[in-house]
Protein backbone atom coordinates (compact mmCIF):
# COMPACT_ATOMS: atom_id res chain seq x y z
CA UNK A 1 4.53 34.25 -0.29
CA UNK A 2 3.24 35.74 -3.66
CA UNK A 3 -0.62 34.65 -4.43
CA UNK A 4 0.93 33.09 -7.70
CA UNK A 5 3.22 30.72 -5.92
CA UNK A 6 0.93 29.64 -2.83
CA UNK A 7 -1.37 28.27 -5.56
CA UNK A 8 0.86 26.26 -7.41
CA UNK A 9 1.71 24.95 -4.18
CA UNK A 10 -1.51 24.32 -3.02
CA UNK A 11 -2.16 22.10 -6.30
CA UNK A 12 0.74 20.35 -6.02
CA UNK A 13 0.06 19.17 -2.39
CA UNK A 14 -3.20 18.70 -3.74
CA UNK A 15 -2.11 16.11 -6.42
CA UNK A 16 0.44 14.32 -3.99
CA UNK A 17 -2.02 13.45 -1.45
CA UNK A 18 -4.59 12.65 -4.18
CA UNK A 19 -2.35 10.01 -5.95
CA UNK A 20 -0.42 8.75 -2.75
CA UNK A 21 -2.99 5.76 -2.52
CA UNK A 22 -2.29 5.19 -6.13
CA UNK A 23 1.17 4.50 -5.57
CA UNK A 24 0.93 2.13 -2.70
CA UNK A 25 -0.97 -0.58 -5.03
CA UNK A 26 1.83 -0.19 -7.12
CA UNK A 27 4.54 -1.05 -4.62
CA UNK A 28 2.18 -3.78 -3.48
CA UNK A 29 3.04 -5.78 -6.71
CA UNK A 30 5.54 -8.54 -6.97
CA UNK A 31 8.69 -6.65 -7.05
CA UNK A 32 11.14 -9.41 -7.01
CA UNK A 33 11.09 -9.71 -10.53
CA UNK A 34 12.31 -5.60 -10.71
CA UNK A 35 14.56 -5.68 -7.59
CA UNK A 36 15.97 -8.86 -7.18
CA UNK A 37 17.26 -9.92 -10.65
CA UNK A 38 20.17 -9.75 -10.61
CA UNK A 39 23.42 -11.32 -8.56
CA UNK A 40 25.16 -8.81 -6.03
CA UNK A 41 28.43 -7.13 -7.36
CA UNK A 42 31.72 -7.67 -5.22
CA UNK A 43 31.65 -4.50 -3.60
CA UNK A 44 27.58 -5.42 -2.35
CA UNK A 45 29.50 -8.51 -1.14
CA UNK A 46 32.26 -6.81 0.68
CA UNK A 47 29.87 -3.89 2.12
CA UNK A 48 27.82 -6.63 3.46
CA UNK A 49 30.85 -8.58 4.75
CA UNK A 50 32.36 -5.70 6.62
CA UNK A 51 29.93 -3.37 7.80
CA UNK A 52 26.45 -5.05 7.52
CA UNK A 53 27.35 -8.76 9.31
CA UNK A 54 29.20 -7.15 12.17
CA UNK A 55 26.23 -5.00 13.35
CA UNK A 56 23.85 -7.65 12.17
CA UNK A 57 25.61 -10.16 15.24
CA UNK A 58 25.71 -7.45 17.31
CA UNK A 59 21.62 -6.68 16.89
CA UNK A 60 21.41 -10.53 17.44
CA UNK A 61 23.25 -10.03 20.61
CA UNK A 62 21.09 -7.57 21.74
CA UNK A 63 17.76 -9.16 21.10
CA UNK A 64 18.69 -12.43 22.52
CA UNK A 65 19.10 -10.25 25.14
CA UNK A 66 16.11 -8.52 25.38
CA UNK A 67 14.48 -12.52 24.64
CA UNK A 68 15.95 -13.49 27.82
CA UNK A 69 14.71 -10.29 29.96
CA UNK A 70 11.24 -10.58 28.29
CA UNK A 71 10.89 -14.70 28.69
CA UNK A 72 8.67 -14.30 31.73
CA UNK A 73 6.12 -12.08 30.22
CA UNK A 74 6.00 -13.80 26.75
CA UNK A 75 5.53 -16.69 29.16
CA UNK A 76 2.63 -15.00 30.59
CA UNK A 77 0.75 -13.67 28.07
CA UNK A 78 0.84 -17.64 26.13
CA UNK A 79 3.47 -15.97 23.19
CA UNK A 80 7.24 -17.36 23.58
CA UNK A 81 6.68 -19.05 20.45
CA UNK A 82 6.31 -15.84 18.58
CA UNK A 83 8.77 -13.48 20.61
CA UNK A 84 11.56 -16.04 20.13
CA UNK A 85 11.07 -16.21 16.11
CA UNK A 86 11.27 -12.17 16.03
CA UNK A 87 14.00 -11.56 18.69
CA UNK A 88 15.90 -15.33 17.46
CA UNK A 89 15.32 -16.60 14.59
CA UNK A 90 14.93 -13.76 12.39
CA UNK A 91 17.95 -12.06 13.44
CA UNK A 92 20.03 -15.07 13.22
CA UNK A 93 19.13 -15.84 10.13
CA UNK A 94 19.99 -12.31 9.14
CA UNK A 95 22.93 -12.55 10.07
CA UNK A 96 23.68 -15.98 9.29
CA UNK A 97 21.81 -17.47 6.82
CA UNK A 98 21.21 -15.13 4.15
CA UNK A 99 23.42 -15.08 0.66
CA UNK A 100 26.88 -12.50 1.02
CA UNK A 101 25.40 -9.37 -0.65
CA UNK A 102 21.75 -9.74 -0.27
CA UNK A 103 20.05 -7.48 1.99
């Protein structure tokens, strides 16, 4: 790699890892007013309606599963509470409860 190069990549590197932290208090900002403004267009809808939904009831499936298998040792350690809102609830109302075209 020519000298000339390796330092111009060497300060950009530089520069990305300096303002990386920079950027995260950014993101951290309400961004529903940017992101979420808006209605979904009918092909968001249909997307949703034909590929997202289908695997969404099929990850429910799988983590009601995974619920059931891991019921004793959520019922162990004091936390079926919290492992049936993450592998249940939230899933379900992924799949279920949320607007057509909203991800």
């Amino acid at each position: 790699m020519p000298k000339g190069l390796k330092r111009i990549v060497v300060c950009l590197l530089t520069a990305a890892f300096i303002l990386t932290p920079l950027a995260s208090s950014a993101l951290a900002q309400d961004n529903e007013i940017y992101l979420f403004s808006r209605e979904p267009n009918g092909f968001e809808m249909a997307s949703d309606l034909i590929f997202v939904r289908p695997f969404a009831i099929v990850g429910l499936a799988v983590s009601s599963v995974v619920w059931v298998l891991g019921w004793p040792f959520a019922k162990l350690g004091g936390n079926t509470q919290e492992a049936k809102e993450q592998l249940i609830i939230a899933p379900y109302q992924y799949a279920f409860r949320r607007p057509l075209g909203e991800f």
